[in-house]
PDB file of N, CA and C in Angstrom:
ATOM      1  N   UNK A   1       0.818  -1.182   0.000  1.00  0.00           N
ATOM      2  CA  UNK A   1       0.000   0.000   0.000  1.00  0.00           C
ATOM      3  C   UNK A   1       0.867   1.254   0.000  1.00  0.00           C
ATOM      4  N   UNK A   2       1.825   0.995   0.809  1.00  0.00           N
ATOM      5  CA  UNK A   2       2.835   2.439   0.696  1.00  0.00           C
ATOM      6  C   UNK A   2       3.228   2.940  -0.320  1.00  0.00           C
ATOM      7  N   UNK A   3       3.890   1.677  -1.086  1.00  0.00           N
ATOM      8  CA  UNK A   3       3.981   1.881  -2.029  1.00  0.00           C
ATOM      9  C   UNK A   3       3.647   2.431  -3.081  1.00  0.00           C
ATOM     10  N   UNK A   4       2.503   2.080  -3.400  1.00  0.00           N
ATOM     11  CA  UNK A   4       1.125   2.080  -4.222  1.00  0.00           C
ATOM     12  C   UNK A   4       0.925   3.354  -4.062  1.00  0.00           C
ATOM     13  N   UNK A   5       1.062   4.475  -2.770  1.00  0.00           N
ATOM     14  CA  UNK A   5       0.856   5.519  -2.562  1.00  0.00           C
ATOM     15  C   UNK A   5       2.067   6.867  -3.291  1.00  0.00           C
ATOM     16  N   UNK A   6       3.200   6.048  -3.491  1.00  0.00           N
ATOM     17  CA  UNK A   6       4.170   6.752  -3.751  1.00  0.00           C
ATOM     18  C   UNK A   6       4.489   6.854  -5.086  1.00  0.00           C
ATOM     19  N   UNK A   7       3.492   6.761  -5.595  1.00  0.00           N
ATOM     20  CA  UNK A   7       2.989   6.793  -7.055  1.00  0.00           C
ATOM     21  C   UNK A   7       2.861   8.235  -8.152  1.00  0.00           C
ATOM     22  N   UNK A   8       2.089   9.336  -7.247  1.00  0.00           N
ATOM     23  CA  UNK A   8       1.988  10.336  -7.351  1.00  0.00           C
ATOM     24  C   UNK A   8       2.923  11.389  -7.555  1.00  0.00           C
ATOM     25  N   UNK A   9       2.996  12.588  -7.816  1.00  0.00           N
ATOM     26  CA  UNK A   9       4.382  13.112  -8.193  1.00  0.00           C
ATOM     27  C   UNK A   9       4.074  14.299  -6.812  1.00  0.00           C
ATOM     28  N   UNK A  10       3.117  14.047  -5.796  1.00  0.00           N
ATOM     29  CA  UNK A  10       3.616  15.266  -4.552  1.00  0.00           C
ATOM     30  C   UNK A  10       4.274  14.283  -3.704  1.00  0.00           C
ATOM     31  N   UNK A  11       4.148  14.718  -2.586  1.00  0.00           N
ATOM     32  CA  UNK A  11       5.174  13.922  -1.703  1.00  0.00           C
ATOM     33  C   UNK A  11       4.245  13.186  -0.818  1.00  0.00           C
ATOM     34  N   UNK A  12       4.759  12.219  -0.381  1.00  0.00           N
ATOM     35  CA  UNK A  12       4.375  10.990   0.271  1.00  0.00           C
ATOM     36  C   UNK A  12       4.920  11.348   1.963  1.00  0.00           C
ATOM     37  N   UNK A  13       3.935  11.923   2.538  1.00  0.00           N
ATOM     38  CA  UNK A  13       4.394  12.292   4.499  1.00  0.00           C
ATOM     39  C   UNK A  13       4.117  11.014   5.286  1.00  0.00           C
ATOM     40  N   UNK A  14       5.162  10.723   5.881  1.00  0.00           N
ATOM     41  CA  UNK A  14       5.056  10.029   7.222  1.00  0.00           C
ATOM     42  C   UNK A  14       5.251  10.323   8.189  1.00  0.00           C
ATOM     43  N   UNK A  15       4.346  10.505   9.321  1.00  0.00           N
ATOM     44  CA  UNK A  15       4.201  11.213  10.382  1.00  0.00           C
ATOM     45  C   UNK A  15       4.061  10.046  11.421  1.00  0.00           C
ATOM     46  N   UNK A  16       5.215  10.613  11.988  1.00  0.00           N
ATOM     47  CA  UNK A  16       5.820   9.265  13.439  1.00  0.00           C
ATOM     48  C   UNK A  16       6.097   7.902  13.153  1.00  0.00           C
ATOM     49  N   UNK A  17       6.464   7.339  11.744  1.00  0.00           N
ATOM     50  CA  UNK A  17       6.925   6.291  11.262  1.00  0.00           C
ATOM     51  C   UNK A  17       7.633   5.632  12.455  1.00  0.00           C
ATOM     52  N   UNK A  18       7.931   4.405  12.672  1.00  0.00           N
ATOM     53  CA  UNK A  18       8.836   3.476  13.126  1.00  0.00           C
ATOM     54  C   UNK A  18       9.959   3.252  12.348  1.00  0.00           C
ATOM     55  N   UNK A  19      11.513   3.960  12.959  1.00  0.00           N
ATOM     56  CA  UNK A  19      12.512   4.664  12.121  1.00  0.00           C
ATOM     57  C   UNK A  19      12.824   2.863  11.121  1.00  0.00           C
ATOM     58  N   UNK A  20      12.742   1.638  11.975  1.00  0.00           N
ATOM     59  CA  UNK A  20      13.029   0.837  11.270  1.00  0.00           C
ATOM     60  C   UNK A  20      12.409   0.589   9.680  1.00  0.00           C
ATOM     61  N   UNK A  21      11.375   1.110   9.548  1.00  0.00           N
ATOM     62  CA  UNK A  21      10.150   0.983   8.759  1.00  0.00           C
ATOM     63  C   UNK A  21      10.747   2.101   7.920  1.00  0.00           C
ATOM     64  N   UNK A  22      11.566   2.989   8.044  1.00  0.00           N
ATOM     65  CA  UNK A  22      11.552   4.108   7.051  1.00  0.00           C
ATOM     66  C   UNK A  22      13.118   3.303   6.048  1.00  0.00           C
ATOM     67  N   UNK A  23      13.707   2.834   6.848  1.00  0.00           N
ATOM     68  CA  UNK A  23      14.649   2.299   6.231  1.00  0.00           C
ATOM     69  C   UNK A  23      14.253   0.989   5.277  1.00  0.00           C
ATOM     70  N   UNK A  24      13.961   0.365   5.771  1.00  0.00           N
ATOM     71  CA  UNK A  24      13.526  -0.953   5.450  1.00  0.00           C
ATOM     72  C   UNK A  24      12.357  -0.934   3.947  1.00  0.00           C
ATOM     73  N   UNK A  25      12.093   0.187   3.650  1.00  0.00           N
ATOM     74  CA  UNK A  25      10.993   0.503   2.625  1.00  0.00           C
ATOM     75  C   UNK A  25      11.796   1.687   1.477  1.00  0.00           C
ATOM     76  N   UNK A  26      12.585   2.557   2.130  1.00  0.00           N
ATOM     77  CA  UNK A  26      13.318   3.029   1.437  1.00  0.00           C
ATOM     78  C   UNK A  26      14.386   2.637   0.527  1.00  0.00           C
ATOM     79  N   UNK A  27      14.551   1.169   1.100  1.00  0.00           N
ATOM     80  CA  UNK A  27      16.001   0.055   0.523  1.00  0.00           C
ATOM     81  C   UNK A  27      14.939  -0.388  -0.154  1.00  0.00           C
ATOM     82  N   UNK A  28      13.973  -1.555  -0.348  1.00  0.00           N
ATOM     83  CA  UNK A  28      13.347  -2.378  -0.115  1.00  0.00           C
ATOM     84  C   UNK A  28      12.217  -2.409  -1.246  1.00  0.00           C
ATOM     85  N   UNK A  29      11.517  -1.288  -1.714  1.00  0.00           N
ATOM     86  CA  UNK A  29       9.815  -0.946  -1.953  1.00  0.00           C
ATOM     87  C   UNK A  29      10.195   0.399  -2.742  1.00  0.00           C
ATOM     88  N   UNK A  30      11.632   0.892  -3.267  1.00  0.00           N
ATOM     89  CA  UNK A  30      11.443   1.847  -4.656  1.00  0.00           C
ATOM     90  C   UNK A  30      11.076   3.401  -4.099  1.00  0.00           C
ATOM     91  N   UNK A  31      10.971   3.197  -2.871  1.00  0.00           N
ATOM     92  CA  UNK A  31      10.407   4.565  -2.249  1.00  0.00           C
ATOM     93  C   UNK A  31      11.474   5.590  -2.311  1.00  0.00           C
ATOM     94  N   UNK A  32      11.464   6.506  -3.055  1.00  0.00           N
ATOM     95  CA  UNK A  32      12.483   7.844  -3.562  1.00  0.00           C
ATOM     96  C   UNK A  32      12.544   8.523  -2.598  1.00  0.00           C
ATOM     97  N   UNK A  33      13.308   8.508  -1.905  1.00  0.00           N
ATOM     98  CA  UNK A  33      14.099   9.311  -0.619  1.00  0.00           C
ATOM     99  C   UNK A  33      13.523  10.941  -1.000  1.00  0.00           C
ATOM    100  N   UNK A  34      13.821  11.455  -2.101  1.00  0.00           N
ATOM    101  CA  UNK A  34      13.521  12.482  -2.501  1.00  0.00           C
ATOM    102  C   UNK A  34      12.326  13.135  -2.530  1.00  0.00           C
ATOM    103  N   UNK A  35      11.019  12.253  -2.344  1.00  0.00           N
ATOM    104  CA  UNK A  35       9.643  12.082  -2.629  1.00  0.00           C
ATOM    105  C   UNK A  35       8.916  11.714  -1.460  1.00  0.00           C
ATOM    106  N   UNK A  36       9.483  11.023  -0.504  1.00  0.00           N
ATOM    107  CA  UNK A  36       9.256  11.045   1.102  1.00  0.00           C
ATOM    108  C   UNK A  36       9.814  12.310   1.600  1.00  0.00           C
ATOM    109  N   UNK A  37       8.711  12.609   2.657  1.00  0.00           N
ATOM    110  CA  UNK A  37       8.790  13.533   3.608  1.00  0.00           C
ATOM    111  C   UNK A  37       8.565  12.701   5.181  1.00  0.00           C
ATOM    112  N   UNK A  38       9.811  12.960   6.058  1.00  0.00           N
ATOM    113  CA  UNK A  38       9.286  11.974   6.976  1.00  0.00           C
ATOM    114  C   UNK A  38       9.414  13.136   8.526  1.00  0.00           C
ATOM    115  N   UNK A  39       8.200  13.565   8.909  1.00  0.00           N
ATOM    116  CA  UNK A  39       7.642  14.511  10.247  1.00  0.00           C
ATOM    117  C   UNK A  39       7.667  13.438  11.605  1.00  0.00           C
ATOM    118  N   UNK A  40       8.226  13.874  12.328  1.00  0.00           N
ATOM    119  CA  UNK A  40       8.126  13.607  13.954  1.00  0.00           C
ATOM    120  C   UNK A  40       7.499  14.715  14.418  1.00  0.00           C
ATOM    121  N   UNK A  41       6.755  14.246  15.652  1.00  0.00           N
ATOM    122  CA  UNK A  41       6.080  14.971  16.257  1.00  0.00           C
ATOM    123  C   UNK A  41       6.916  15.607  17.091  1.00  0.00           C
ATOM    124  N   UNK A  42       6.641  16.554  18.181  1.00  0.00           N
ATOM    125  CA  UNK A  42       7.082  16.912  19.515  1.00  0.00           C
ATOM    126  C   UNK A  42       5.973  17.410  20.362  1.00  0.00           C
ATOM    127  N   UNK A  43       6.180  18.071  21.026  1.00  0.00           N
ATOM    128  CA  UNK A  43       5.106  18.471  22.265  1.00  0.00           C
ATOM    129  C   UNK A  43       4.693  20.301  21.462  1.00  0.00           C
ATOM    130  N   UNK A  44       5.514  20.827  20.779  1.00  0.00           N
ATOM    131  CA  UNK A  44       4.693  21.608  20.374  1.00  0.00           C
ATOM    132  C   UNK A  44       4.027  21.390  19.110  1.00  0.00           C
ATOM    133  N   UNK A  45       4.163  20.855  18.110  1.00  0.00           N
ATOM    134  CA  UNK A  45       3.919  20.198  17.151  1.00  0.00           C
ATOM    135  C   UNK A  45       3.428  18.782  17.224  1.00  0.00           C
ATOM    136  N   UNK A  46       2.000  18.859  17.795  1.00  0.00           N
ATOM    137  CA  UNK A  46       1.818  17.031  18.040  1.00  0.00           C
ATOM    138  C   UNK A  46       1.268  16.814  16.649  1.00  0.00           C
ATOM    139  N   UNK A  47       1.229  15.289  16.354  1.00  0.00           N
ATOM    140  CA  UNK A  47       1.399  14.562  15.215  1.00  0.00           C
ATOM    141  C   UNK A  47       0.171  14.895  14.760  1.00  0.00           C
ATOM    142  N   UNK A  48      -1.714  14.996  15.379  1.00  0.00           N
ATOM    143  CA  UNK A  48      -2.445  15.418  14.618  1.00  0.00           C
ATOM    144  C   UNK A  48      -2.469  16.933  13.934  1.00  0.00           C
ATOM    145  N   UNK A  49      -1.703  17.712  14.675  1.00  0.00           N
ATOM    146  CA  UNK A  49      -1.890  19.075  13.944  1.00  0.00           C
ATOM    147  C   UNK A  49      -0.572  18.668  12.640  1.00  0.00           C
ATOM    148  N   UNK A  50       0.495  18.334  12.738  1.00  0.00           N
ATOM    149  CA  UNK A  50       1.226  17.800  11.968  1.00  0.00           C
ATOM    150  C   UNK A  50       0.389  17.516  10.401  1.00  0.00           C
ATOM    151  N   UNK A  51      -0.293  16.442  10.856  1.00  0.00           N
ATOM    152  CA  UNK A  51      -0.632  15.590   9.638  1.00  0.00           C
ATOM    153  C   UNK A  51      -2.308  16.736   9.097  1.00  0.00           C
ATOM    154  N   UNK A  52      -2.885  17.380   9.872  1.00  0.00           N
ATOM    155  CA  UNK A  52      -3.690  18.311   9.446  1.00  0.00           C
ATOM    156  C   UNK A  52      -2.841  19.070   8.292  1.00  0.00           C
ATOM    157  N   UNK A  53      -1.727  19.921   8.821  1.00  0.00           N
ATOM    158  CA  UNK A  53      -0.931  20.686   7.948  1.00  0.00           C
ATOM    159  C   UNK A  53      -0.852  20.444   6.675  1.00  0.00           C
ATOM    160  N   UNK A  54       0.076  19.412   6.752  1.00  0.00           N
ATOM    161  CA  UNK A  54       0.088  18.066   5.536  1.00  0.00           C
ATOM    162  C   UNK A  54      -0.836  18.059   4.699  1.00  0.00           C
ATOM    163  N   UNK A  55      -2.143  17.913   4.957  1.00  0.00           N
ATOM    164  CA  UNK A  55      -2.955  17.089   4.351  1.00  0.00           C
ATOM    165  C   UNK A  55      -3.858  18.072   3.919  1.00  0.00           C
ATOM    166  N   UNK A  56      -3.887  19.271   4.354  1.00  0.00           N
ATOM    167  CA  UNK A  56      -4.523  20.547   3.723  1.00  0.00           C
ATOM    168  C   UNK A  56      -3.723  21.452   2.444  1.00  0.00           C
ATOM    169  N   UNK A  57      -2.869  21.285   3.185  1.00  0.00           N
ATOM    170  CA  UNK A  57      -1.499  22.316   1.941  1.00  0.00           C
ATOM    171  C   UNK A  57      -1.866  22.104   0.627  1.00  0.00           C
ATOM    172  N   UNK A  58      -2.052  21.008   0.911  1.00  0.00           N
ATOM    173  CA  UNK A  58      -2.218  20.409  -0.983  1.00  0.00           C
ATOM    174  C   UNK A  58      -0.384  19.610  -1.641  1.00  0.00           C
ATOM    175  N   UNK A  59       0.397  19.890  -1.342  1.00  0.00           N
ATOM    176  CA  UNK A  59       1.589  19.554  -1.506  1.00  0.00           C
ATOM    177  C   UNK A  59       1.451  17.985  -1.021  1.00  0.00           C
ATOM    178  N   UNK A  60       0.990  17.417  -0.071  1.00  0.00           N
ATOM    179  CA  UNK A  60       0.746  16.116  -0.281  1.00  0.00           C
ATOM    180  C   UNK A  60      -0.155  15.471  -0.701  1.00  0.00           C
ATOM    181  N   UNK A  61       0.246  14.149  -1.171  1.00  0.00           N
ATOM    182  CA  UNK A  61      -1.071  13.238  -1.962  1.00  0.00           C
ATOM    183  C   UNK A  61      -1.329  12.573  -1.082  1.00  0.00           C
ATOM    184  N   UNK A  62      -0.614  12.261  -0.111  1.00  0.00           N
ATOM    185  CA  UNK A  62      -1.077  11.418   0.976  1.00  0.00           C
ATOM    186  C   UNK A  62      -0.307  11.654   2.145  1.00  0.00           C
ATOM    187  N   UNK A  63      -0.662  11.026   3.230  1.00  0.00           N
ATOM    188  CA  UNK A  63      -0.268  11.579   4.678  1.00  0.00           C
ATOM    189  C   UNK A  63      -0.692  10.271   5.221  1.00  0.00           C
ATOM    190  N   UNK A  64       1.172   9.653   6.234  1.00  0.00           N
ATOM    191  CA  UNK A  64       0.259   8.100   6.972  1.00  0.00           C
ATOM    192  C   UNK A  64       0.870   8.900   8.126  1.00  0.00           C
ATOM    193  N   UNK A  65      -0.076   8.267   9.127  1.00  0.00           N
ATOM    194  CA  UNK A  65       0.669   8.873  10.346  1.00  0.00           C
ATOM    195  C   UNK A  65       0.404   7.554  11.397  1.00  0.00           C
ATOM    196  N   UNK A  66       1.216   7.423  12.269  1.00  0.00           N
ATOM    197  CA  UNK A  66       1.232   6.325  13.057  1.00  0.00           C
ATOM    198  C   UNK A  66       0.929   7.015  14.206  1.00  0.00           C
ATOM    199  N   UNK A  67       0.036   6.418  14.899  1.00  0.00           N
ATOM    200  CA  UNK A  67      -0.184   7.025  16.184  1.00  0.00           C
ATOM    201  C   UNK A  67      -1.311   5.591  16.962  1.00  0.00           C
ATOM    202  N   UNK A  68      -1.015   5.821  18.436  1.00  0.00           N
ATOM    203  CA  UNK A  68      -1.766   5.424  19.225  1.00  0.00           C
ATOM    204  C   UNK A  68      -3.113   5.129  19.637  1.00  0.00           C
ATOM    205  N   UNK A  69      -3.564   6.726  19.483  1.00  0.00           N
ATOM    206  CA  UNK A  69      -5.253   6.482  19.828  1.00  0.00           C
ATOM    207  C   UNK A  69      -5.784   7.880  18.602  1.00  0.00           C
ATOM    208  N   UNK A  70      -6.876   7.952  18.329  1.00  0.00           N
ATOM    209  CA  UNK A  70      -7.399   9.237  17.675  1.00  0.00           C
ATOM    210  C   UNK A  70      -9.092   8.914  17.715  1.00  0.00           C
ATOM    211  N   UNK A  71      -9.505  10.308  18.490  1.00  0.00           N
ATOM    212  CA  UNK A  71     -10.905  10.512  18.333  1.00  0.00           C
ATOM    213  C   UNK A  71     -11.485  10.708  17.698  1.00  0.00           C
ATOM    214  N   UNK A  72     -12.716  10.684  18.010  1.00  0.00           N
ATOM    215  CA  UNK A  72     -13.859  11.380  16.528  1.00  0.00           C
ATOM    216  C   UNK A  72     -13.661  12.949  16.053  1.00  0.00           C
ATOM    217  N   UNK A  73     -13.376  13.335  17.063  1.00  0.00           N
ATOM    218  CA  UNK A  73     -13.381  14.671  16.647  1.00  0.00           C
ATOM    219  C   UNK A  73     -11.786  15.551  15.952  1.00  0.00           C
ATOM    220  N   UNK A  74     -11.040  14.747  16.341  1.00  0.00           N
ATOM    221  CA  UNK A  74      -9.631  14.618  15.536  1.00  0.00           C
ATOM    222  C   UNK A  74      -9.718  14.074  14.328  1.00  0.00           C
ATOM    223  N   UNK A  75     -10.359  13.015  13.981  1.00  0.00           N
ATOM    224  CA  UNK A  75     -10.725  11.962  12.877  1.00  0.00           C
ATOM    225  C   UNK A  75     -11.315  12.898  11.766  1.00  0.00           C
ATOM    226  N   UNK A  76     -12.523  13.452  11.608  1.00  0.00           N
ATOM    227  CA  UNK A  76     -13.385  14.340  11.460  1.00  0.00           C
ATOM    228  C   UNK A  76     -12.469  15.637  10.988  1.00  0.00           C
ATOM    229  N   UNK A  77     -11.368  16.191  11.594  1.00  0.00           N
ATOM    230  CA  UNK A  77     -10.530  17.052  11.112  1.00  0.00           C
ATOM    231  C   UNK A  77      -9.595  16.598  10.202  1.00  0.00           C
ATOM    232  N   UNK A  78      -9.002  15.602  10.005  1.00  0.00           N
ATOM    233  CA  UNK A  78      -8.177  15.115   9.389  1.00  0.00           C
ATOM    234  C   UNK A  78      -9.213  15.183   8.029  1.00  0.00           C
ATOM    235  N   UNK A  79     -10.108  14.580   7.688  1.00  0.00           N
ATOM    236  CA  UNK A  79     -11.083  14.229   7.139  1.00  0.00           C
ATOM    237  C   UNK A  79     -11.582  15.565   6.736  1.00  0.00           C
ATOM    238  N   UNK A  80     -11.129  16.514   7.603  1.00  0.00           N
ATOM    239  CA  UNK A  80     -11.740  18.442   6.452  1.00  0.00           C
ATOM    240  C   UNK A  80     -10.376  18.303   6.222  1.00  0.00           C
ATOM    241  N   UNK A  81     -10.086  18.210   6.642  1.00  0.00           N
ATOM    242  CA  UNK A  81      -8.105  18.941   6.186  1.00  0.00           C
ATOM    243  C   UNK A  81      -7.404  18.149   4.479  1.00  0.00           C
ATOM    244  N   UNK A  82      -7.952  16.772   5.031  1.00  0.00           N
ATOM    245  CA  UNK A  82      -7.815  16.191   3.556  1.00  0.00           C
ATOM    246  C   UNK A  82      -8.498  16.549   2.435  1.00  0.00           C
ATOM    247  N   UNK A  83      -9.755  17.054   2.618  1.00  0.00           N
ATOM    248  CA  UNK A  83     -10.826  17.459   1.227  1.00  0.00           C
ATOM    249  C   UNK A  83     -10.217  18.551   0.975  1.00  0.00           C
ATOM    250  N   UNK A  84      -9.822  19.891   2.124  1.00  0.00           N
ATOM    251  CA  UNK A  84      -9.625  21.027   1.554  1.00  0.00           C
ATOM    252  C   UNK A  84      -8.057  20.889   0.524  1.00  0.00           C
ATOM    253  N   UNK A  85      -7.093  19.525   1.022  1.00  0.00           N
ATOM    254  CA  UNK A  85      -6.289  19.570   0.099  1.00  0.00           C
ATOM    255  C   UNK A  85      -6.121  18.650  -0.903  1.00  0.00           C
ATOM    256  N   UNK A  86      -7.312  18.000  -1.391  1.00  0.00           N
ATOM    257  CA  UNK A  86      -7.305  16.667  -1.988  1.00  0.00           C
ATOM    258  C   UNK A  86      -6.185  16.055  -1.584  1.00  0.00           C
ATOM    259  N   UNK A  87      -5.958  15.533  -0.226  1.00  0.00           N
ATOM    260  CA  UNK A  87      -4.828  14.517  -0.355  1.00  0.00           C
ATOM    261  C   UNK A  87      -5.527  13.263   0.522  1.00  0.00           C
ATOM    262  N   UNK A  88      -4.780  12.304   0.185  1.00  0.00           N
ATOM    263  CA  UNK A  88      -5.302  10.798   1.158  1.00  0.00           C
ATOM    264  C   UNK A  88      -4.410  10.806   2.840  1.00  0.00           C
ATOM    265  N   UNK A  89      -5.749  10.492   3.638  1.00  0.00           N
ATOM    266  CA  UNK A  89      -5.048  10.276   5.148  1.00  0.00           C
ATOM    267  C   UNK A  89      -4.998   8.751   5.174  1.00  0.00           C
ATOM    268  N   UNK A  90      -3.726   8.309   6.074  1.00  0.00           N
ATOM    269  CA  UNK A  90      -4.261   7.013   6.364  1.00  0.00           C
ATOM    270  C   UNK A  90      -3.244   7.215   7.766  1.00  0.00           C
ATOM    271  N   UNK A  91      -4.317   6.558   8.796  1.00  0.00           N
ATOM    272  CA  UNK A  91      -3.876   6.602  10.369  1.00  0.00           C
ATOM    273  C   UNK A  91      -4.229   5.210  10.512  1.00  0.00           C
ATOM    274  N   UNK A  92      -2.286   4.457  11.178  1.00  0.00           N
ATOM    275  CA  UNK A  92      -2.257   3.547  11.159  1.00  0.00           C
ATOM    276  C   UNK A  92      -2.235   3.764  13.329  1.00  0.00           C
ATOM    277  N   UNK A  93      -2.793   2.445  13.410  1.00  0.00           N
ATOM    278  CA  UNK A  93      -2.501   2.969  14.902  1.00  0.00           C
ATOM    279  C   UNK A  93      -1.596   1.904  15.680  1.00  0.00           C
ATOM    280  N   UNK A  94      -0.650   1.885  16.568  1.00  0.00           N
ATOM    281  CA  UNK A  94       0.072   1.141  16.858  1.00  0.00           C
ATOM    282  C   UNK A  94      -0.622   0.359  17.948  1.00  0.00           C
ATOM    283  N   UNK A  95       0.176  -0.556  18.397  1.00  0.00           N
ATOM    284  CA  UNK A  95      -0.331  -1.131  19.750  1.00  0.00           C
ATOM    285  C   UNK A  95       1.194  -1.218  20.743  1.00  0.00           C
TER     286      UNK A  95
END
């Protein structure tokens, strides 16, 4: 699927990837270093306003973000933020 995503000619964001996972796909799955954008969060910049950014700009076609838990009402924003920039969200959630 990542792959499949990195198809497009904007950039492909990963937001809080598992650093093993960025390597391992970058060797691995054709993914153009050049064409990935890869965002960490911090405490002023947490990962949903992150991937809002992202996913409104219009500069991305897609936005995965790994995260823990996400509400409805976070969900729901991601979900305006993506229409206003035609780009694809996909929130993978860890355990």
């Amino acid at each position: 699927m990542l792959t499949q995503l990195n198809q497009e000619k904007r950039w492909l964001a990963w937001i809080d990837p598992p650093q093993s996972l960025v390597s391992k796909w970058q060797t691995m799955r054709g993914i153009v270093a050049g064409e990935l954008l890869v965002l960490r969060s911090t405490p002023d910049y947490p990962a949903g306003e992150l991937a809002e950014r992202a996913l409104s700009a219009g500069t991305c076609h897609a936005v995965v973000m790994w995260t823990h838990k996400l509400g409805r009402e976070a969900l729901a924003s991601l979900e305006q933020a993506s229409a206003r920039g035609n780009s694809h969200g996909v929130v993978l959630r860890q355990r």
